[in-house]
C-alpha atoms as a PDB file:
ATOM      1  CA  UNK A   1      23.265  38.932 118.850  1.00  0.00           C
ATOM      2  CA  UNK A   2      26.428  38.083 120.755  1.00  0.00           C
ATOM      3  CA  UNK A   3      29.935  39.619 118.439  1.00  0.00           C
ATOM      4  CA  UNK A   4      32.818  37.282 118.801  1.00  0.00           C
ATOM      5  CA  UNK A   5      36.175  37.968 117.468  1.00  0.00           C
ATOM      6  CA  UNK A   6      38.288  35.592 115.906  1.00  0.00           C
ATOM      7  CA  UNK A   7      41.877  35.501 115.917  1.00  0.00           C
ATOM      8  CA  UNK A   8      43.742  33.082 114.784  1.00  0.00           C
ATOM      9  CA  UNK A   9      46.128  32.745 111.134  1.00  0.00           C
ATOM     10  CA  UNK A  10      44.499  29.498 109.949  1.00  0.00           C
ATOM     11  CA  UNK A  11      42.081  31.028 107.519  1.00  0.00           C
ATOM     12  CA  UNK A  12      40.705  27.917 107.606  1.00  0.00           C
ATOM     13  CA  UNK A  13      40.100  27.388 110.495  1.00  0.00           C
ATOM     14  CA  UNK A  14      38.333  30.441 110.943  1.00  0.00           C
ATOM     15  CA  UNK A  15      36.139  30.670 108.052  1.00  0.00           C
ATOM     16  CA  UNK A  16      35.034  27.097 109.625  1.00  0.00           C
ATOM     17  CA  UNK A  17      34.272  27.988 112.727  1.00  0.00           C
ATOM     18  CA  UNK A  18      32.809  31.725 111.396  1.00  0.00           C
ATOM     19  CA  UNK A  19      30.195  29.464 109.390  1.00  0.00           C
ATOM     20  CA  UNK A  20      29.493  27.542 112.173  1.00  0.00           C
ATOM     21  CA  UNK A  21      29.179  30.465 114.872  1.00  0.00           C
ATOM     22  CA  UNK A  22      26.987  32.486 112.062  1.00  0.00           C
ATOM     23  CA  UNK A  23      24.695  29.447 112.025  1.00  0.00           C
ATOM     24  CA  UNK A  24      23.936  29.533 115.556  1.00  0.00           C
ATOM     25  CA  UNK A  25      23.521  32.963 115.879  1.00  0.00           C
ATOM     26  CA  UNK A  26      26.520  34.952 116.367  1.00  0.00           C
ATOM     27  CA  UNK A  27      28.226  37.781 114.673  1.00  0.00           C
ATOM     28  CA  UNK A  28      31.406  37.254 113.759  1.00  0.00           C
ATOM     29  CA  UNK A  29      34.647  39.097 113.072  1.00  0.00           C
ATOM     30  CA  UNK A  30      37.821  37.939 111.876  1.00  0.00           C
ATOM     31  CA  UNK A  31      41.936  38.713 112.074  1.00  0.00           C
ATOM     32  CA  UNK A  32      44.286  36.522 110.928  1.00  0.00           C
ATOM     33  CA  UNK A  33      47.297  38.102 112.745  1.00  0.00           C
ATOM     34  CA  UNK A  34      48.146  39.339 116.181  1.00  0.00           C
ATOM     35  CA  UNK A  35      48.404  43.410 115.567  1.00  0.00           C
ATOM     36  CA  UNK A  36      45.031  43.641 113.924  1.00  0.00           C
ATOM     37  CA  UNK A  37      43.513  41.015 116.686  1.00  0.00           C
ATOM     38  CA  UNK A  38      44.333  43.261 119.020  1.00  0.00           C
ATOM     39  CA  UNK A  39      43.695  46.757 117.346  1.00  0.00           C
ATOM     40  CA  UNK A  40      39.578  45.364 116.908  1.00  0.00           C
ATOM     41  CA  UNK A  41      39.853  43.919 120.442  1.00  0.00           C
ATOM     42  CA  UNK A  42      40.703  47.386 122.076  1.00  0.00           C
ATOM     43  CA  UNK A  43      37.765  48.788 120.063  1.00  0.00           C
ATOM     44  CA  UNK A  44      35.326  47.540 122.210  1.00  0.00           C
ATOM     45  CA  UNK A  45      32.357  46.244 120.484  1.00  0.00           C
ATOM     46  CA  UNK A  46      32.990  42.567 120.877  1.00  0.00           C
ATOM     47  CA  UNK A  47      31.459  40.272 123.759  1.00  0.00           C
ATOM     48  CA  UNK A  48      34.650  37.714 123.606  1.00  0.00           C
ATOM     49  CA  UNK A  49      37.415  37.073 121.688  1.00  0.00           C
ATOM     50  CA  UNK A  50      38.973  33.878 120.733  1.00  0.00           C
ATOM     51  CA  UNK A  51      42.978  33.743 120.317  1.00  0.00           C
ATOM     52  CA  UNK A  52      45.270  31.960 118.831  1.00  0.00           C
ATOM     53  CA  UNK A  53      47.969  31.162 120.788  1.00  0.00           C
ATOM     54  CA  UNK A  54      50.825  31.150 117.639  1.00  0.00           C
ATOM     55  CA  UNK A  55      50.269  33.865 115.271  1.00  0.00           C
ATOM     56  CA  UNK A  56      52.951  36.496 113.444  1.00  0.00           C
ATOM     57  CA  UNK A  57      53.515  40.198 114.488  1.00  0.00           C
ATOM     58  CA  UNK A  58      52.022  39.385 117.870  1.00  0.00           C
ATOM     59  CA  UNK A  59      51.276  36.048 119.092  1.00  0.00           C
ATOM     60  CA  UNK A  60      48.434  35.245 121.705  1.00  0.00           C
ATOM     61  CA  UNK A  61      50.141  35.773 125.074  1.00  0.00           C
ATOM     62  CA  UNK A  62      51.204  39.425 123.757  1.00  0.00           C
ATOM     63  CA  UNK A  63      47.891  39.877 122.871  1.00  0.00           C
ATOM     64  CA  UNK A  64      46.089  38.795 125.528  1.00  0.00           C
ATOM     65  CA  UNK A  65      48.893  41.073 127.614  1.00  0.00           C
ATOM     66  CA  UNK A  66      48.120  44.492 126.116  1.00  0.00           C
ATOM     67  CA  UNK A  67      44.463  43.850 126.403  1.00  0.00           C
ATOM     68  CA  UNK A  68      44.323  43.071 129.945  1.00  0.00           C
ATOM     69  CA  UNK A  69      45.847  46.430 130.441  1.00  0.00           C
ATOM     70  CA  UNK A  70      43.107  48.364 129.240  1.00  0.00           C
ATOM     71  CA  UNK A  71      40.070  45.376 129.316  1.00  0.00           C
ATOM     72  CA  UNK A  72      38.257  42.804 130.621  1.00  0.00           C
ATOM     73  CA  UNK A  73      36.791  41.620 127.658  1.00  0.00           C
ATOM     74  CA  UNK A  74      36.336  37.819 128.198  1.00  0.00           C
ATOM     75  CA  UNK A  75      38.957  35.606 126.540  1.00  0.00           C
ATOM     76  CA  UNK A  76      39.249  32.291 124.759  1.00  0.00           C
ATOM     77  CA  UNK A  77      42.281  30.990 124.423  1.00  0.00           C
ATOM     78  CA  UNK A  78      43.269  28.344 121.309  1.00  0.00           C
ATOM     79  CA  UNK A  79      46.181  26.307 122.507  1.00  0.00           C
ATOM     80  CA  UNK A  80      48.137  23.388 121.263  1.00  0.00           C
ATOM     81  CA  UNK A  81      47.158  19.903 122.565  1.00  0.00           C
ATOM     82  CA  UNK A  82      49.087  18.938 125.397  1.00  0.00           C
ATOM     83  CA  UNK A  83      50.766  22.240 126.245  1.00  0.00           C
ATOM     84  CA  UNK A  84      50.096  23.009 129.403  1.00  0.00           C
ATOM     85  CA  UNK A  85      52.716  25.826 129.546  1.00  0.00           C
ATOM     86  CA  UNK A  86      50.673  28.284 127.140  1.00  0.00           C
ATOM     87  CA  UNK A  87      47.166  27.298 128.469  1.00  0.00           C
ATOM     88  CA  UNK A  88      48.524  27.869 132.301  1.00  0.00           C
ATOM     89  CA  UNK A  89      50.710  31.275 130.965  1.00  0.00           C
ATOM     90  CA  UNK A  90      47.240  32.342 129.219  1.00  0.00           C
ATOM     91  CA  UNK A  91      45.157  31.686 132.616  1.00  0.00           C
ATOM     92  CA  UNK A  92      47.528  34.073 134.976  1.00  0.00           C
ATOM     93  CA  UNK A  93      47.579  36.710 132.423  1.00  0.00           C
ATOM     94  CA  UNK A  94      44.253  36.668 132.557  1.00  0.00           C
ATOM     95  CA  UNK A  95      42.444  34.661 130.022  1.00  0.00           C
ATOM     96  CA  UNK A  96      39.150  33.428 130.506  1.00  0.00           C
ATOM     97  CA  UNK A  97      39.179  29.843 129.411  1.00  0.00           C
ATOM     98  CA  UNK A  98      40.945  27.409 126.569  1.00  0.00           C
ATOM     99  CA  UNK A  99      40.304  25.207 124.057  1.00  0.00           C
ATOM    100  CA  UNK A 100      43.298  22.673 122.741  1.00  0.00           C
ATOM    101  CA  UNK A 101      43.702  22.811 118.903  1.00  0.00           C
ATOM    102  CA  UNK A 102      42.309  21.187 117.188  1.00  0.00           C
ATOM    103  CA  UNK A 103      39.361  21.310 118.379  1.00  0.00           C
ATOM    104  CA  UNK A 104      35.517  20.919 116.538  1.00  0.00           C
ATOM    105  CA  UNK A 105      33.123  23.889 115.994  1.00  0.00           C
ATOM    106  CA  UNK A 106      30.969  22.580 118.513  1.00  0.00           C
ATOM    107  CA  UNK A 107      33.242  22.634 121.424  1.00  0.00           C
ATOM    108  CA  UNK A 108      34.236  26.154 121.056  1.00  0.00           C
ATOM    109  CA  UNK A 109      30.496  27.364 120.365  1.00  0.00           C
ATOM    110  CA  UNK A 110      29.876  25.567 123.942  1.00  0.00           C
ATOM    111  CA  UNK A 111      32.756  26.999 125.820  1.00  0.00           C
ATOM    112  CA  UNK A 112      32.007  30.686 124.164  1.00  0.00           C
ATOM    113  CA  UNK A 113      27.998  30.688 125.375  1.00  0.00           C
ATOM    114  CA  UNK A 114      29.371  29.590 128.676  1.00  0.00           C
ATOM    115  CA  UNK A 115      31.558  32.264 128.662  1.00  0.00           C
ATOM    116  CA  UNK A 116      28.944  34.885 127.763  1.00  0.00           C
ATOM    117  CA  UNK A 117      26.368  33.415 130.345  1.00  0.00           C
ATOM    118  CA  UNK A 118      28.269  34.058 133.131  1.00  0.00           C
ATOM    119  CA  UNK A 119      29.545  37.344 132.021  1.00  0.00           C
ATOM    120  CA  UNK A 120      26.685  38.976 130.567  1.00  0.00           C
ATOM    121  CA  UNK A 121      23.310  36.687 131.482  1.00  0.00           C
ATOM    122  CA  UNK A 122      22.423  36.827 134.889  1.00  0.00           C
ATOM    123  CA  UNK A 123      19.583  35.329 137.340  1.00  0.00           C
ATOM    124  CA  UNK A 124      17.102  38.014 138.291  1.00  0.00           C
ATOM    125  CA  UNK A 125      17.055  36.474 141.642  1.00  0.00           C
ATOM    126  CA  UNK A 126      20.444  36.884 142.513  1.00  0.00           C
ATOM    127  CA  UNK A 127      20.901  40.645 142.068  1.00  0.00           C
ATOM    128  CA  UNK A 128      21.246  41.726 145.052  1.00  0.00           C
ATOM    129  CA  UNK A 129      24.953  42.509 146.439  1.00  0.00           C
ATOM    130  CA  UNK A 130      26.724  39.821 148.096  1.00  0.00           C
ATOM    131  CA  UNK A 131      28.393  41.392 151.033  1.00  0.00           C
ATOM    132  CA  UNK A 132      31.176  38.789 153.101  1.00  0.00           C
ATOM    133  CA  UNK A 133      33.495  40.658 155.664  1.00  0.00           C
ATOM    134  CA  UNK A 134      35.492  43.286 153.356  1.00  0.00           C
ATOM    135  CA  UNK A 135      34.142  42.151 149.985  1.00  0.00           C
ATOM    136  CA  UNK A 136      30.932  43.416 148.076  1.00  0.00           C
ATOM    137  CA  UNK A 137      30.335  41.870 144.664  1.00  0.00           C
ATOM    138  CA  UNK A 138      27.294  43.743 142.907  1.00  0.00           C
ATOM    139  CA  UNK A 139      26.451  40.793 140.248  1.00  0.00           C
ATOM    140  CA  UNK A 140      24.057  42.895 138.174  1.00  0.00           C
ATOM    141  CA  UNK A 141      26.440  45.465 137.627  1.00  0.00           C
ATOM    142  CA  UNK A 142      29.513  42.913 137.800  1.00  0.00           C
ATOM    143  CA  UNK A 143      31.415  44.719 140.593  1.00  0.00           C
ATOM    144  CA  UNK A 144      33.481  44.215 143.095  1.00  0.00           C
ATOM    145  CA  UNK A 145      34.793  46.216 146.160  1.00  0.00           C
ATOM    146  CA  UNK A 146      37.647  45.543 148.848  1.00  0.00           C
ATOM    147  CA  UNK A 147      36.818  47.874 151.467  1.00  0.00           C
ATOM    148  CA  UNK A 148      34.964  50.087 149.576  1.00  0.00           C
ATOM    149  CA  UNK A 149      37.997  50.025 146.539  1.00  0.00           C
ATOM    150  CA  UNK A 150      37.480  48.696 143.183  1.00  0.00           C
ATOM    151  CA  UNK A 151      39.003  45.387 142.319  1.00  0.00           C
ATOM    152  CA  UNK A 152      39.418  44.716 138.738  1.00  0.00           C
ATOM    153  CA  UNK A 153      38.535  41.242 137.821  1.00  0.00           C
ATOM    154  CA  UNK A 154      37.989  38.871 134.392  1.00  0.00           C
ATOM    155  CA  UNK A 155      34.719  37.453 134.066  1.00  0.00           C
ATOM    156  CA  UNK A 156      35.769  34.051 134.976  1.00  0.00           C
ATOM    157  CA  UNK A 157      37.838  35.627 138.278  1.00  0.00           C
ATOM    158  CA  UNK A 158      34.348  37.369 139.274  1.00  0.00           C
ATOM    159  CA  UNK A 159      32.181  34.036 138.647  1.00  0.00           C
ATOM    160  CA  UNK A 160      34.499  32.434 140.796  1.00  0.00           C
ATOM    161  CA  UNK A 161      34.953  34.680 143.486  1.00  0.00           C
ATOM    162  CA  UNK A 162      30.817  35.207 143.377  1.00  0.00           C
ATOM    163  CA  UNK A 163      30.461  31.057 144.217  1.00  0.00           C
ATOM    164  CA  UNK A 164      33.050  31.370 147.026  1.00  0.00           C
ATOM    165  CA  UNK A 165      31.196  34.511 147.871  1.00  0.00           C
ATOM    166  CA  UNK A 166      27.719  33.139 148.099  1.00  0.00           C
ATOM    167  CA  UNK A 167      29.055  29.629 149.663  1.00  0.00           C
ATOM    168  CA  UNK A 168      30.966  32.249 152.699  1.00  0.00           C
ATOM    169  CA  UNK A 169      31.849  29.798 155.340  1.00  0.00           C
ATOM    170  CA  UNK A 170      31.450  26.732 153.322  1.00  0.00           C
ATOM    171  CA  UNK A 171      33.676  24.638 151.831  1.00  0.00           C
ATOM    172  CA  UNK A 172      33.505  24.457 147.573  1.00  0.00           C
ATOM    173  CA  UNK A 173      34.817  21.635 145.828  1.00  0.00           C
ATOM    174  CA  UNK A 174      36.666  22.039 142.820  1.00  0.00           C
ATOM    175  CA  UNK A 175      34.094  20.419 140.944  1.00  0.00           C
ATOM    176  CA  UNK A 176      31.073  22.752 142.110  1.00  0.00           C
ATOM    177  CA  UNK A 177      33.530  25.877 141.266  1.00  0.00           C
ATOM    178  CA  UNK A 178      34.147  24.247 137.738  1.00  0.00           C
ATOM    179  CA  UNK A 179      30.533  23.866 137.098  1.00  0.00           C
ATOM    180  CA  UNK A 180      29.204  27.104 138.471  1.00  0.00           C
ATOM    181  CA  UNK A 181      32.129  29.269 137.792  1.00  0.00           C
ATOM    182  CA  UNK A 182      33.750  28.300 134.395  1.00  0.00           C
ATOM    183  CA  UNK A 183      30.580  26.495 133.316  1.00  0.00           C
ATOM    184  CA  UNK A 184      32.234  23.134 132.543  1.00  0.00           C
ATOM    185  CA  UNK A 185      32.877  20.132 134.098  1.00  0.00           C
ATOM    186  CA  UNK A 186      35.775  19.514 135.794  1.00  0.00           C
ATOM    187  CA  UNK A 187      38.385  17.734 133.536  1.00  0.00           C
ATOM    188  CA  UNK A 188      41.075  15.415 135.145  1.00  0.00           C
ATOM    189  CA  UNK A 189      44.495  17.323 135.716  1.00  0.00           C
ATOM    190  CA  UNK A 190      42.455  20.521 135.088  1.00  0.00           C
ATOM    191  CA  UNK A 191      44.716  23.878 136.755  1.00  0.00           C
ATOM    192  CA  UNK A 192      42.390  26.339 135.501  1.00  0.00           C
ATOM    193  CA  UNK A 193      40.341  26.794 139.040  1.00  0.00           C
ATOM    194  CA  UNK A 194      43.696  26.975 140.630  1.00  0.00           C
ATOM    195  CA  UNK A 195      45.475  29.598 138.577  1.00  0.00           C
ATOM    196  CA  UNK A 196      42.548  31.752 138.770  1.00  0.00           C
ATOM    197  CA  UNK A 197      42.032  32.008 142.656  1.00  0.00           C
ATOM    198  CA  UNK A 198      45.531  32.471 142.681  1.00  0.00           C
ATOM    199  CA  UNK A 199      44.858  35.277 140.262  1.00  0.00           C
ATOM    200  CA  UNK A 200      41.991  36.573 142.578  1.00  0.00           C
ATOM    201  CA  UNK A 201      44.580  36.085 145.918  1.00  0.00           C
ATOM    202  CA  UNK A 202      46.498  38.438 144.784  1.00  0.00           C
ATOM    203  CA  UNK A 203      44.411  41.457 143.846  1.00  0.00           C
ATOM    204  CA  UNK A 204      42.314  40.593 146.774  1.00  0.00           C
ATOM    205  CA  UNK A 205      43.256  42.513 150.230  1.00  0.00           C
ATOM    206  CA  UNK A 206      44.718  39.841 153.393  1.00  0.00           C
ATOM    207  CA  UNK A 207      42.900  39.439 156.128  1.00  0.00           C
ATOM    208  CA  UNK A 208      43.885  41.577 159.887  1.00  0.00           C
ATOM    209  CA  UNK A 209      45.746  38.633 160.859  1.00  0.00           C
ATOM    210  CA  UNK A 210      47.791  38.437 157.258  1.00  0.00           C
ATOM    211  CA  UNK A 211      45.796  35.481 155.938  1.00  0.00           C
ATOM    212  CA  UNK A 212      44.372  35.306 152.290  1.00  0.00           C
ATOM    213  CA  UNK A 213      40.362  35.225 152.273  1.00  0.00           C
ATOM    214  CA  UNK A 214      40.103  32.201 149.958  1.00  0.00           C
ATOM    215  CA  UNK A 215      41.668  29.174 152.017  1.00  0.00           C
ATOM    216  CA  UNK A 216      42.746  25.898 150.684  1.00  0.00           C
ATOM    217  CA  UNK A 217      40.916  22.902 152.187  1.00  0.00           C
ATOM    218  CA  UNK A 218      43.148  19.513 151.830  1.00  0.00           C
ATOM    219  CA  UNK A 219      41.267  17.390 148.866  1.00  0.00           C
ATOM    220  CA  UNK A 220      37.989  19.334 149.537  1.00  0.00           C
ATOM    221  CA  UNK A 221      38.095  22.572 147.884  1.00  0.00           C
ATOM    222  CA  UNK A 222      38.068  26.000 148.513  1.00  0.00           C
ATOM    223  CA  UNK A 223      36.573  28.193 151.299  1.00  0.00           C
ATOM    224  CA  UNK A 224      36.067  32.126 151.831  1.00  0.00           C
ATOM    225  CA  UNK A 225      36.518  33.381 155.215  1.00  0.00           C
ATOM    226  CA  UNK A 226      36.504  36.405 156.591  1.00  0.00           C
ATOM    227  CA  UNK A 227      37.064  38.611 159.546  1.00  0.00           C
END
């Protein structure tokens, strides 16, 4: 039984969507303000938390800022309908995914267990380490290595860098890397897939002759390259 951790100050709200995640099998756990959203984030025994985006003591972005210094629990972030400045601010700090307010139970309960499959459930037949020019990605153990050095990654970054990965060569459109890697279709005027590799850019190492691995392909998509 997945634990997901609600954050959010519309009580509401959350005892809604608590009922409705209980129902279809979750555990669920509840804060109604930033500080204490963040105190049961950092204690580890959640599988994704869902964050409010205004809240007192600490809003979301804070939140979602002090835990991507010590975790990469996967995130959810609860914005306001037609603000793309918090939902792009959320995505380069690291957040996994959003959801504009409001939104219905439903929606959320989809976007969480597509989440959690691609950052916890993985296909037995694609264990084995990906290896392209100076990147291994170890999917079982949800690794990945720049010449033999750790890169920290989100869930989402890793699912998308994993596509790219396994596609080596071979140009991905944006709406394969929406599908495979944030398990959604791709939504007109969507950013998400392009704040994320931009994410992934810059923890990744350049290439000998100072290019970035993961090249943009004019109204195509995306391409890894290496060496």
């Amino acid at each position: 039984m997945a634990k997901v951790l609600l954050v959010d100050d519309d009580t509401e709200l959350v005892g809604m969507l608590a009922d409705y995640l209980t129902g279809e099998g979750f555990e669920v756990a509840m804060a109604h303000n930033g500080e204490d959203g963040l105190a049961l984030a950092l204690g580890g025994a959640y599988a994704i938390a869902v964050l409010d985006v205004m809240m007192p003591r600490l809003n979301g972005i804070e939140v979602l800022t002090e835990l991507r210094k010590h975790s990469a629990l996967p995130v959810l972030m609860l914005t306001a309908r037609g603000d793309d400045t918090d939902r792009i601010v959320g995505l380069e700090l690291g957040a996994d995914d959003y959801v504009a307010k409001p939104c219905t139970a439903r929606e959320l309960t989809a976007r969480i267990r597509a989440i959690l499959r691609r950052s916890g459930g993985r296909d037995p037949s694609g264990t084995q380490p990906i290896v392209a020019g100076r990147l291994t990605l170890l999917p079982e153990q949800r690794l990945a290595r720049w010449d033999e050095h750790p890169i920290e990654l989100t869930s989402t970054e890793f699912n998308l860098l994993e596509v790219l990965a396994r596609n080596a060569g071979r140009t991905v459109s944006k709406t394969e890397l929406s599908e495979q890697g944030l398990g959604r279709p791709l939504a007109k005027f969507d950013r998400s897939i392009e704040v994320h590799l931009s994410r992934i850019r810059d923890k990744l190492g350049l290439l000998a002759d100072g290019r970035s691995c993961i090249q943009t392909v004019f109204r195509q998509g995306y391409q890894f390259i290496w060496d």
